[in-house]
Protein backbone atom coordinates (compact mmCIF):
# COMPACT_ATOMS: atom_id res chain seq x y z
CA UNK A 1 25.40 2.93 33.94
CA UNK A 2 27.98 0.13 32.90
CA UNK A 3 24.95 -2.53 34.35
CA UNK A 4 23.24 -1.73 30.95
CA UNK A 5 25.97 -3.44 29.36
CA UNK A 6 25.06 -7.02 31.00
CA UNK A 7 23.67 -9.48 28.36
CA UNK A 8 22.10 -12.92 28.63
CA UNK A 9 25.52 -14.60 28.07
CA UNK A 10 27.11 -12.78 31.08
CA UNK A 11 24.31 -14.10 33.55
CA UNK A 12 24.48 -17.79 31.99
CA UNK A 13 28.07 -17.85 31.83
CA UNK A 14 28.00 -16.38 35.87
CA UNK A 15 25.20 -19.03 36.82
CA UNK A 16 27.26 -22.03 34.40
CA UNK A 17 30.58 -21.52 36.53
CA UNK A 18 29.33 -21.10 39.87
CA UNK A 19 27.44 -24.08 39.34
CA UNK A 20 30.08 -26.52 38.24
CA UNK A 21 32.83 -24.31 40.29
CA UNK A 22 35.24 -25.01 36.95
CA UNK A 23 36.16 -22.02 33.97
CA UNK A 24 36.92 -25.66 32.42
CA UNK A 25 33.93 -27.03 32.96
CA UNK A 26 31.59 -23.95 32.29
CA UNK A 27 33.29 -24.19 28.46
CA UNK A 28 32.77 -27.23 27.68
CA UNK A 29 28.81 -26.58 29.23
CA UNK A 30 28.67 -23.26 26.97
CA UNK A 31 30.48 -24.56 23.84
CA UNK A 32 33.17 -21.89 24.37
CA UNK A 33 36.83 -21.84 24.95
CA UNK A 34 37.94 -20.62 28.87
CA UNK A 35 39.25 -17.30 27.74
CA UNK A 36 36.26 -16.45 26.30
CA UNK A 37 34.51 -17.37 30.04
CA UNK A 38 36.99 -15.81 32.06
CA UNK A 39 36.30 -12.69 29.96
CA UNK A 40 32.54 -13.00 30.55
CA UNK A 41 32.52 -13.32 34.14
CA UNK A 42 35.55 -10.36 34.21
CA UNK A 43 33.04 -7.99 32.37
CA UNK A 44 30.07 -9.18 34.75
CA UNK A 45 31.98 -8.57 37.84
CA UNK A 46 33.40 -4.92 35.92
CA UNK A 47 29.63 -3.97 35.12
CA UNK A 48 28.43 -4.63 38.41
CA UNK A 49 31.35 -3.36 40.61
CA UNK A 50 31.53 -6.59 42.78
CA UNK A 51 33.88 -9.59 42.68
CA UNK A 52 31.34 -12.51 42.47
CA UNK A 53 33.64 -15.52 42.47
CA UNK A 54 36.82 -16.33 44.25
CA UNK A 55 39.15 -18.02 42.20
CA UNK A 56 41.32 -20.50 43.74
CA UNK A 57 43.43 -22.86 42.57
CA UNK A 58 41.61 -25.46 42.78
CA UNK A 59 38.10 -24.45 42.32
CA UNK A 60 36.58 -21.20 41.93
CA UNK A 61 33.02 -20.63 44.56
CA UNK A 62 30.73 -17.52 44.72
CA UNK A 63 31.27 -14.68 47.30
CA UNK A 64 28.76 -13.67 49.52
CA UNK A 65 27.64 -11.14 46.71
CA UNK A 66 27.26 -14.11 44.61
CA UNK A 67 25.51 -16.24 46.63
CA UNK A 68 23.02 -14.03 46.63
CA UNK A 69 22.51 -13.23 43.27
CA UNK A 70 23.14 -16.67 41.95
CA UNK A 71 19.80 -17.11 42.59
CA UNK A 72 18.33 -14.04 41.04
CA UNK A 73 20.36 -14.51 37.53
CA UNK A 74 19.05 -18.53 37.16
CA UNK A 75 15.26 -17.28 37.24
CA UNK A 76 16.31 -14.40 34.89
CA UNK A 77 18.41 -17.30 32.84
CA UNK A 78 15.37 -19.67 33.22
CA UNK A 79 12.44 -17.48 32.51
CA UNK A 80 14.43 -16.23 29.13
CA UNK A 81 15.03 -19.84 28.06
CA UNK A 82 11.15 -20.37 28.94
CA UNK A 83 9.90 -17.50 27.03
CA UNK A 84 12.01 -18.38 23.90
CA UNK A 85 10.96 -21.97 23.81
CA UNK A 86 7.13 -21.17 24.36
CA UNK A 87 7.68 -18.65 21.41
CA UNK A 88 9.24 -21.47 19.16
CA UNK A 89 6.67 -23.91 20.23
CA UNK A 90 3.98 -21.48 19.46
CA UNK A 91 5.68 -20.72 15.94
CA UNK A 92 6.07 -24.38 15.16
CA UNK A 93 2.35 -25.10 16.17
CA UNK A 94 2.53 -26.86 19.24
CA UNK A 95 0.59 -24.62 21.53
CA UNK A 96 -1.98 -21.62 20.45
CA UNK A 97 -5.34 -19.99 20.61
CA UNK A 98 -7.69 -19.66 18.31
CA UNK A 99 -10.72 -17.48 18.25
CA UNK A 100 -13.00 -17.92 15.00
CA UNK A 101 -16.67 -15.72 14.39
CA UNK A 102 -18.69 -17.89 11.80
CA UNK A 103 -22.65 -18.20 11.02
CA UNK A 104 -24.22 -21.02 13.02
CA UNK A 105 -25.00 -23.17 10.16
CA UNK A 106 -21.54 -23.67 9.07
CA UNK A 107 -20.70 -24.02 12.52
CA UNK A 108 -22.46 -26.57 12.90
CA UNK A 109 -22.98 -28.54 9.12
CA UNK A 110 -19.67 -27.82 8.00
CA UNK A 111 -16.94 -27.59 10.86
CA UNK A 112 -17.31 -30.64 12.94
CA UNK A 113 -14.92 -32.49 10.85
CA UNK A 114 -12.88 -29.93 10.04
CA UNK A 115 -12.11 -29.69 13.95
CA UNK A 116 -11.37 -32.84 14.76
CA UNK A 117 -9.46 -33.20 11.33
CA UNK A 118 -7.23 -29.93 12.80
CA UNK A 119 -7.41 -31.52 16.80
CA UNK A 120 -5.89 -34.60 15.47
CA UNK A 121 -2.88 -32.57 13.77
CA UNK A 122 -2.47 -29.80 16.13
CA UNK A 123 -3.71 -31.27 19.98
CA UNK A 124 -1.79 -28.39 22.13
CA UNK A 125 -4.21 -25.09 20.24
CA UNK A 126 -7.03 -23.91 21.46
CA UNK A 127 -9.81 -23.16 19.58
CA UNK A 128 -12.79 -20.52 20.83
CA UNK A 129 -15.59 -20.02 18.13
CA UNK A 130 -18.18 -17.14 18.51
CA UNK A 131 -21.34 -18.48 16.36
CA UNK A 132 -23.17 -14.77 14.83
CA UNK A 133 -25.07 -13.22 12.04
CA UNK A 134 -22.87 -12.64 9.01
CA UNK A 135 -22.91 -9.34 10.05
CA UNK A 136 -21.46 -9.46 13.47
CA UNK A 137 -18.90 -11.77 11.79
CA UNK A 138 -17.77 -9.07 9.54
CA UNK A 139 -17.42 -6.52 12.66
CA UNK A 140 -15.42 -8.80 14.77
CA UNK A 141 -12.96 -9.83 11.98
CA UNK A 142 -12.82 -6.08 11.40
CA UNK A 143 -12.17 -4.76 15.00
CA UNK A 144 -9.80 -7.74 15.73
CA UNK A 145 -11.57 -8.99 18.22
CA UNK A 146 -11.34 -12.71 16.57
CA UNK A 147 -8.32 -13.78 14.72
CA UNK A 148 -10.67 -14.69 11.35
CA UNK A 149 -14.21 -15.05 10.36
CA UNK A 150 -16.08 -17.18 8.27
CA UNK A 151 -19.76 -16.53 6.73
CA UNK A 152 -21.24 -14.23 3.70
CA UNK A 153 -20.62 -10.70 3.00
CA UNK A 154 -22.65 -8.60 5.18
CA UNK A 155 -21.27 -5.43 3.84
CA UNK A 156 -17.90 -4.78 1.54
CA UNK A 157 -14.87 -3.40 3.60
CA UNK A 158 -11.92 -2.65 2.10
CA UNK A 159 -10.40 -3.27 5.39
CA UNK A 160 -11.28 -7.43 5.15
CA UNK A 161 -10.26 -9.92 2.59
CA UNK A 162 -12.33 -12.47 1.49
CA UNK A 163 -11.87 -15.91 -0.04
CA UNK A 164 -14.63 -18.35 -1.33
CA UNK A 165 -15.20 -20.69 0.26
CA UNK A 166 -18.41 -22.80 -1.33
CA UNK A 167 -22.00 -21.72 -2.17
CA UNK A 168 -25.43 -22.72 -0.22
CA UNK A 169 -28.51 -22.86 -2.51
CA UNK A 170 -31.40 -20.50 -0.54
CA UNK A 171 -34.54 -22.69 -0.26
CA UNK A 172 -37.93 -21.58 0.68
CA UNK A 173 -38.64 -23.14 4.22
CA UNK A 174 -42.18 -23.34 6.10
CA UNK A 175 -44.66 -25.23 8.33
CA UNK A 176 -45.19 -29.04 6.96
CA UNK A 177 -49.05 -27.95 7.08
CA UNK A 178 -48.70 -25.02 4.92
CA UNK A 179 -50.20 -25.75 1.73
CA UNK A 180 -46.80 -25.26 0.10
CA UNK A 181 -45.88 -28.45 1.50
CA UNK A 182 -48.29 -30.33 -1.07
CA UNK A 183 -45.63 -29.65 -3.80
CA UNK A 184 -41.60 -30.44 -4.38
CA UNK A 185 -41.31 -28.30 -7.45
CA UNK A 186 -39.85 -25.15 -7.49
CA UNK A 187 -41.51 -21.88 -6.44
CA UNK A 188 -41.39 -19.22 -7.93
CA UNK A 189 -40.74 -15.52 -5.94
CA UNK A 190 -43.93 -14.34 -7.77
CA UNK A 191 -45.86 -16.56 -6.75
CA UNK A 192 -45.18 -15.62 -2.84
CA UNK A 193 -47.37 -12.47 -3.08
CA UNK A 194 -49.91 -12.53 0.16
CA UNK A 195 -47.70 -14.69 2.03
CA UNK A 196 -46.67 -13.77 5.44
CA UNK A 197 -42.68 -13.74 5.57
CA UNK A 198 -40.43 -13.89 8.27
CA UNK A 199 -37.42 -12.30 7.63
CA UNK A 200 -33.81 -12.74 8.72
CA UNK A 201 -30.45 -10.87 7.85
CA UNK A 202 -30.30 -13.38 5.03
CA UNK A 203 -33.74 -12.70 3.44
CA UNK A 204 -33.29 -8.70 3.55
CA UNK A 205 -30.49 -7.89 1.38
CA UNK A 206 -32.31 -10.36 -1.27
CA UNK A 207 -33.25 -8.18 -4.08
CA UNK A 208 -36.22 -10.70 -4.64
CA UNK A 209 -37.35 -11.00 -1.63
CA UNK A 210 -37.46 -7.08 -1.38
CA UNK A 211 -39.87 -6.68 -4.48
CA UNK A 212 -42.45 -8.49 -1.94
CA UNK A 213 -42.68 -5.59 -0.16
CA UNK A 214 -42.21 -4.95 4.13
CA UNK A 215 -42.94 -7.42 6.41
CA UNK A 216 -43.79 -6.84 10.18
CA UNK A 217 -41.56 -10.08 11.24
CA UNK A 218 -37.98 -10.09 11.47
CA UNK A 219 -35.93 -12.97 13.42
CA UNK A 220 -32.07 -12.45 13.24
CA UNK A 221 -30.97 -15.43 15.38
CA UNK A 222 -32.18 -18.45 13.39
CA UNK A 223 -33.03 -20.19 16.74
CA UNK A 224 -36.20 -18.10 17.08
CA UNK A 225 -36.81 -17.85 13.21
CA UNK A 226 -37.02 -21.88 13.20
CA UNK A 227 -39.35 -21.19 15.99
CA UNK A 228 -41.74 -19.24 14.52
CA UNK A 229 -41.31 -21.11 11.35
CA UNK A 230 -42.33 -24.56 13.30
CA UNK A 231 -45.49 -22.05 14.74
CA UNK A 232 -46.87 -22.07 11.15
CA UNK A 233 -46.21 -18.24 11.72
CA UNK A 234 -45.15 -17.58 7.36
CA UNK A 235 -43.03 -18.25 5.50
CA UNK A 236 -38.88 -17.61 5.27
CA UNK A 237 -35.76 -18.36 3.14
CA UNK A 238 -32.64 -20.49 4.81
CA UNK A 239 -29.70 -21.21 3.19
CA UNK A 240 -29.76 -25.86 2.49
CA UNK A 241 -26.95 -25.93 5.60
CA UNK A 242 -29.47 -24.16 7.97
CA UNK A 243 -32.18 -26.43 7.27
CA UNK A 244 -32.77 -29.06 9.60
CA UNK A 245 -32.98 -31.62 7.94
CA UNK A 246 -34.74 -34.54 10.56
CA UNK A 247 -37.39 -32.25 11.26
CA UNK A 248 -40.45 -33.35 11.14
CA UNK A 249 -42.40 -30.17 11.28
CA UNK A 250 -40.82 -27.97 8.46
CA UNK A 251 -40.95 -28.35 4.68
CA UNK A 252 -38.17 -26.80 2.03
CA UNK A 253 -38.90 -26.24 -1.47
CA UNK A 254 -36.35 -24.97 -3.90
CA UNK A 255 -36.57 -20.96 -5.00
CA UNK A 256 -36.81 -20.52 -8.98
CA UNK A 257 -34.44 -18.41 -10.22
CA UNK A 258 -32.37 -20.01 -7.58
CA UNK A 259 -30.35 -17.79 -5.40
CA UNK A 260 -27.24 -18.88 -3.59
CA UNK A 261 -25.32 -17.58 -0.33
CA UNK A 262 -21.57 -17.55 -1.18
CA UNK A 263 -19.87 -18.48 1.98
CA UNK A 264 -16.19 -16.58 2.57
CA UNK A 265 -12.97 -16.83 4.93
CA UNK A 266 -12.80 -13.22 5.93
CA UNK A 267 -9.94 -11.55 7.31
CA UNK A 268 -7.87 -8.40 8.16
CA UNK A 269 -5.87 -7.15 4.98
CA UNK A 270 -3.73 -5.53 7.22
CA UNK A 271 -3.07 -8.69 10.28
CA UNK A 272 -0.42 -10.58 10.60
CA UNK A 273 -2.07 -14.14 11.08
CA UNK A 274 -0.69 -16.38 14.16
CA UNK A 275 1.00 -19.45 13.14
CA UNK A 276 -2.03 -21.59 14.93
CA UNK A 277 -4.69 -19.52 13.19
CA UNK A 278 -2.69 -19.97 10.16
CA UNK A 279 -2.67 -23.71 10.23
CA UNK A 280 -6.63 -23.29 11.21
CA UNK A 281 -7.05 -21.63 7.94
CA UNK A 282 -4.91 -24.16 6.04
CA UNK A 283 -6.55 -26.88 7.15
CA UNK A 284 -10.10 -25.41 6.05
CA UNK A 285 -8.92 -24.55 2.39
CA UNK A 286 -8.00 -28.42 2.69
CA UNK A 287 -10.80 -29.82 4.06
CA UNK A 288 -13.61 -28.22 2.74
CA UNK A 289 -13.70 -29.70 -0.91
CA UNK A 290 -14.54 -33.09 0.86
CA UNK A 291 -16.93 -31.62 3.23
CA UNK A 292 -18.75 -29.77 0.54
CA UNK A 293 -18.99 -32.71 -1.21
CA UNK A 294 -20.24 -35.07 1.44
CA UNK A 295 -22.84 -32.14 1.97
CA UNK A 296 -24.02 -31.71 -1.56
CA UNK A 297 -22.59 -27.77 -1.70
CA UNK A 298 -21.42 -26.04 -4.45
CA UNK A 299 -17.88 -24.05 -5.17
CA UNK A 300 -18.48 -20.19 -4.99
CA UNK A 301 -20.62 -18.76 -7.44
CA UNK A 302 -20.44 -15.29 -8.74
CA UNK A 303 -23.86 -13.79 -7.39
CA UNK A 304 -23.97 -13.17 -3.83
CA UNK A 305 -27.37 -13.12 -2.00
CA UNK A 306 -26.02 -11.82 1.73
């Protein structure tokens, strides 16, 4: 099977000459000198067991056999040289997807800027983000199914890496006619005994919050838990970047001891990143010390409350 032999320089040096009708020519095209093209197309036309161009003296044309497959070798010429430069554009980070898991309140506190910051840089990626509890974040990052994650530690895998990213103070958050409203000082968790909580995968991993006892209320997607919250319903905990903050129906008072959620970049420990989710990432570790600022966040702290 000699046609095994046939390399990408055989077909562009076939397609080169039949083009220009000139070994001369086809050289100076290629870069090469004309033995080294006569020996091409000689090894082509050996491999294939056809003669695909009549030499002449003065110009050398395709045979019959080579009219016909001129055609065939420029689309397998063309769609090489159109494979190799979308994989160098993609590696130089022109072009790219992006698919990014992250809890709703960074998504959408935090990574507005950051976006058009990384847009501005990098306008021919793509960018998909899947807003989730921490703990679907977690599971996506860990069955690849988006390319990185970024929220709190659900649950430790040693599958995942994770890098700080900032802290979020917990506050306590409730109805602005609760009679917790008529105070801006600190409360304390001991003083929360009787009150009606609404929990949320936040509130029950607190240890804290767990010496409270059960509660019969538990709102995962912070949509309905703000819901309920603005129904005078109880009471709940939110992380400061959760909290809206023009609304005139809730109240937030500050937790004493304080608690914090410690907000991570999670990924695969064993993924090899794409170059565009690579410069996603970069630009994050660069931008967030001014957005964490801006925000009045804190670097990571050492105690995690997931």
């Amino acid at each position: 099977m000699k046609y095994l032999n046939i390399t990408l320089r055989h077909l562009r040096t076939f397609v080169i000459v039949a083009r220009y009708g000139s070994f001369n020519k086809a050289a100076d095209e290629l870069s090469r000198t004309q033995p080294a093209i006569t020996l091409a197309i000689k090894q082509l036309e050996e491999f294939v067991g056809l003669k695909l161009l009549e030499r002449t003296t003065r110009r050398v044309m395709p045979t019959a056999e080579g009219e016909n497959f001129m055609p065939v070798a420029e689309r397998l010429v063309r769609d090489f040289d159109a494979a190799i430069s979308d994989l160098k554009a993609t590696a130089e980070r022109r072009v790219g997807n992006i698919s990014i898991a992250i809890v709703p309140s960074v998504a959408n506190q935090l990574l507005p800027p950051i976006i058009k910051t990384f847009s501005n840089h990098f306008p021919g990626i793509n960018l998909l983000l899947n807003d989730d509890t921490a703990r679907a974040v977690q599971q996506k990052v860990e069955r690849n199914e988006v390319d990185f994650g970024i929220g709190s530690i659900w649950q430790p895998s040693s599958l995942l890496k994770y890098t700080p990213l900032f802290a979020d103070k917990l506050e306590l958050v409730f109805h602005r006619d609760h009679y917790l409203s008529e105070s801006d000082k600190p409360v304390r968790w001991d003083a929360l005994h009787g009150e009606t909580f609404l929990d949320s995968g936040i509130t029950k991993n607190m240890l804290a919050r767990q010496a409270l006892g059960q509660s019969k209320f538990d709102f995962p997607n912070i949509t309905t838990l703000l819901a309920m919250l603005r129904s005078n319903l109880g009471v709940s905990v939110l992380p400061s970047l959760a909290i809206p903050k023009a609304d005139g129906e809730l109240r937030s008072r500050p937790l004493e001891p304080s608690e914090s959620r410690n907000i991570h970049l999670i990924t695969r420990n064993d993924w090899t990143l794409s170059p565009a989710a690579e410069a996603m990432i970069e630009t994050i570790i660069n931008e967030i010390p001014t957005q964490i600022k801006a925000l009045g966040l804190s670097p990571h702290h050492d105690i995690e409350a997931e």
